[in-house]
Protein backbone atom coordinates (compact mmCIF):
# COMPACT_ATOMS: atom_id res chain seq x y z
CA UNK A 1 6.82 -21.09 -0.60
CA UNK A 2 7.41 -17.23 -0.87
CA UNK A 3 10.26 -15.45 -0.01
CA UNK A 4 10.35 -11.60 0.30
CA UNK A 5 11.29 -8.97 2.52
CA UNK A 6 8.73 -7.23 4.69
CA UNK A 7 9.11 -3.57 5.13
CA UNK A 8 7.18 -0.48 5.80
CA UNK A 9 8.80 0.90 2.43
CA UNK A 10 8.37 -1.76 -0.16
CA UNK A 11 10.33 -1.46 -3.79
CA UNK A 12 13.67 -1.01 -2.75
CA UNK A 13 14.58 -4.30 -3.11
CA UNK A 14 14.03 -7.16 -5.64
CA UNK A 15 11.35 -9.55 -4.22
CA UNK A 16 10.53 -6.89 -1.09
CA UNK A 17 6.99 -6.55 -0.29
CA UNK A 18 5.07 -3.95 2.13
CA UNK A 19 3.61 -5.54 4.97
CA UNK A 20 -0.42 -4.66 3.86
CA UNK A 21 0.61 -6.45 0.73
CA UNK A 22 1.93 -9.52 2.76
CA UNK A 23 -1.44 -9.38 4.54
CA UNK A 24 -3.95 -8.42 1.88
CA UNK A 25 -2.05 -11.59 0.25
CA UNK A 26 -2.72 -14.37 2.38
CA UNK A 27 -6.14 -12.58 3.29
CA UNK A 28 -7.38 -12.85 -0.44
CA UNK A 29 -5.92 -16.42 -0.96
CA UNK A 30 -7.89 -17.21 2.70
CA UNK A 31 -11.22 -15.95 0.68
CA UNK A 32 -10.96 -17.34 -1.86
CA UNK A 33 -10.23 -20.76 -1.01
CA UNK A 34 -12.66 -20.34 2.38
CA UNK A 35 -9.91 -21.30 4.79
CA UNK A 36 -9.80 -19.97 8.34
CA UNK A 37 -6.49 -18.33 8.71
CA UNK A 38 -4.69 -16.66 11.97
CA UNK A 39 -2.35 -13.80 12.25
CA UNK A 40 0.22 -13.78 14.63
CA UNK A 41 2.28 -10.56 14.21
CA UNK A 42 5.71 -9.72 16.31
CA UNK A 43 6.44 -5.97 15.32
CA UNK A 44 8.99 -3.14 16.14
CA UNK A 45 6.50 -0.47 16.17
CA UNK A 46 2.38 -0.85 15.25
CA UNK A 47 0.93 2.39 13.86
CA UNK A 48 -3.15 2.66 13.96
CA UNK A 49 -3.17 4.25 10.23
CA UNK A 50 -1.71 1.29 8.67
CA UNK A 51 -3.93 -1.21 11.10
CA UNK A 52 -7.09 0.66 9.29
CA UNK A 53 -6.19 0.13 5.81
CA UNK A 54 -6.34 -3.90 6.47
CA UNK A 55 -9.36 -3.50 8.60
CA UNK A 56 -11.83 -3.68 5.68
CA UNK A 57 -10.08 -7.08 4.79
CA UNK A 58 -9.84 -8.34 8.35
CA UNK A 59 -13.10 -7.59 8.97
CA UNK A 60 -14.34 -9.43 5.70
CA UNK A 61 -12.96 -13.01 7.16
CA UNK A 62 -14.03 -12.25 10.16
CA UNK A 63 -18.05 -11.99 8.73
CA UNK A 64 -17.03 -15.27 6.61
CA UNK A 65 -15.98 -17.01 9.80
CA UNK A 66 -12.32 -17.55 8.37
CA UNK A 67 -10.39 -15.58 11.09
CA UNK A 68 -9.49 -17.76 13.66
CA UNK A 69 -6.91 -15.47 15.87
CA UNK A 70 -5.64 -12.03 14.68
CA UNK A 71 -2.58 -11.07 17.74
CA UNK A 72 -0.05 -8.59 17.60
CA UNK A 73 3.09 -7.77 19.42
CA UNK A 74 4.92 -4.46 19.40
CA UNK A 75 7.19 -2.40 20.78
CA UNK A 76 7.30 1.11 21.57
CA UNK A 77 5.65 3.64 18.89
CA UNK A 78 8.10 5.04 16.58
CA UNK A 79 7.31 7.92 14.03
CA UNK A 80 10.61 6.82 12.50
CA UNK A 81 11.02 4.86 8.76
CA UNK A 82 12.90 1.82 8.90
CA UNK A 83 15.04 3.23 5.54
CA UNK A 84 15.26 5.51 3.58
CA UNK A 85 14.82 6.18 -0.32
């Protein structure tokens, strides 16, 4: 099993990874072992930029048929970073 923390500034911290990298992770394993695979995401704060640099991916299982469910929940929009450097 992995272990890491999930931020929105990865690098900080030993074993920390960004979220896309979580996602592109698990998306790429999903691939290439052609599992379906389901997202269910509880976050503080959802911003569209980041949403389109996993689209590409998420759109990828979805041609394959491997995305089963893909659902997000957020809170309020923040323009805020969750630390800083």
């Amino acid at each position: 099993m992995e272990v890491y923390v999930v931020n929105n500034r990865a690098g900080i911290l030993e074993r920390e990874r960004s979220v896309l990298e979580v996602f592109e992770n698990y998306i790429n394993k999903a691939i290439s072992r052609n599992e379906r695979i389901s997202f269910y995401v509880a976050v503080g704060f959802f911003f569209f930029e980041g949403f389109q640099q996993l689209y590409p991916k998420l759109r990828e299982l979805d041609e394959k048929g491997l995305l089963n469910d893909f659902r997000v929940i957020m809170g309020r929009e923040t323009k805020k970073q969750l630390k800083k450097c």
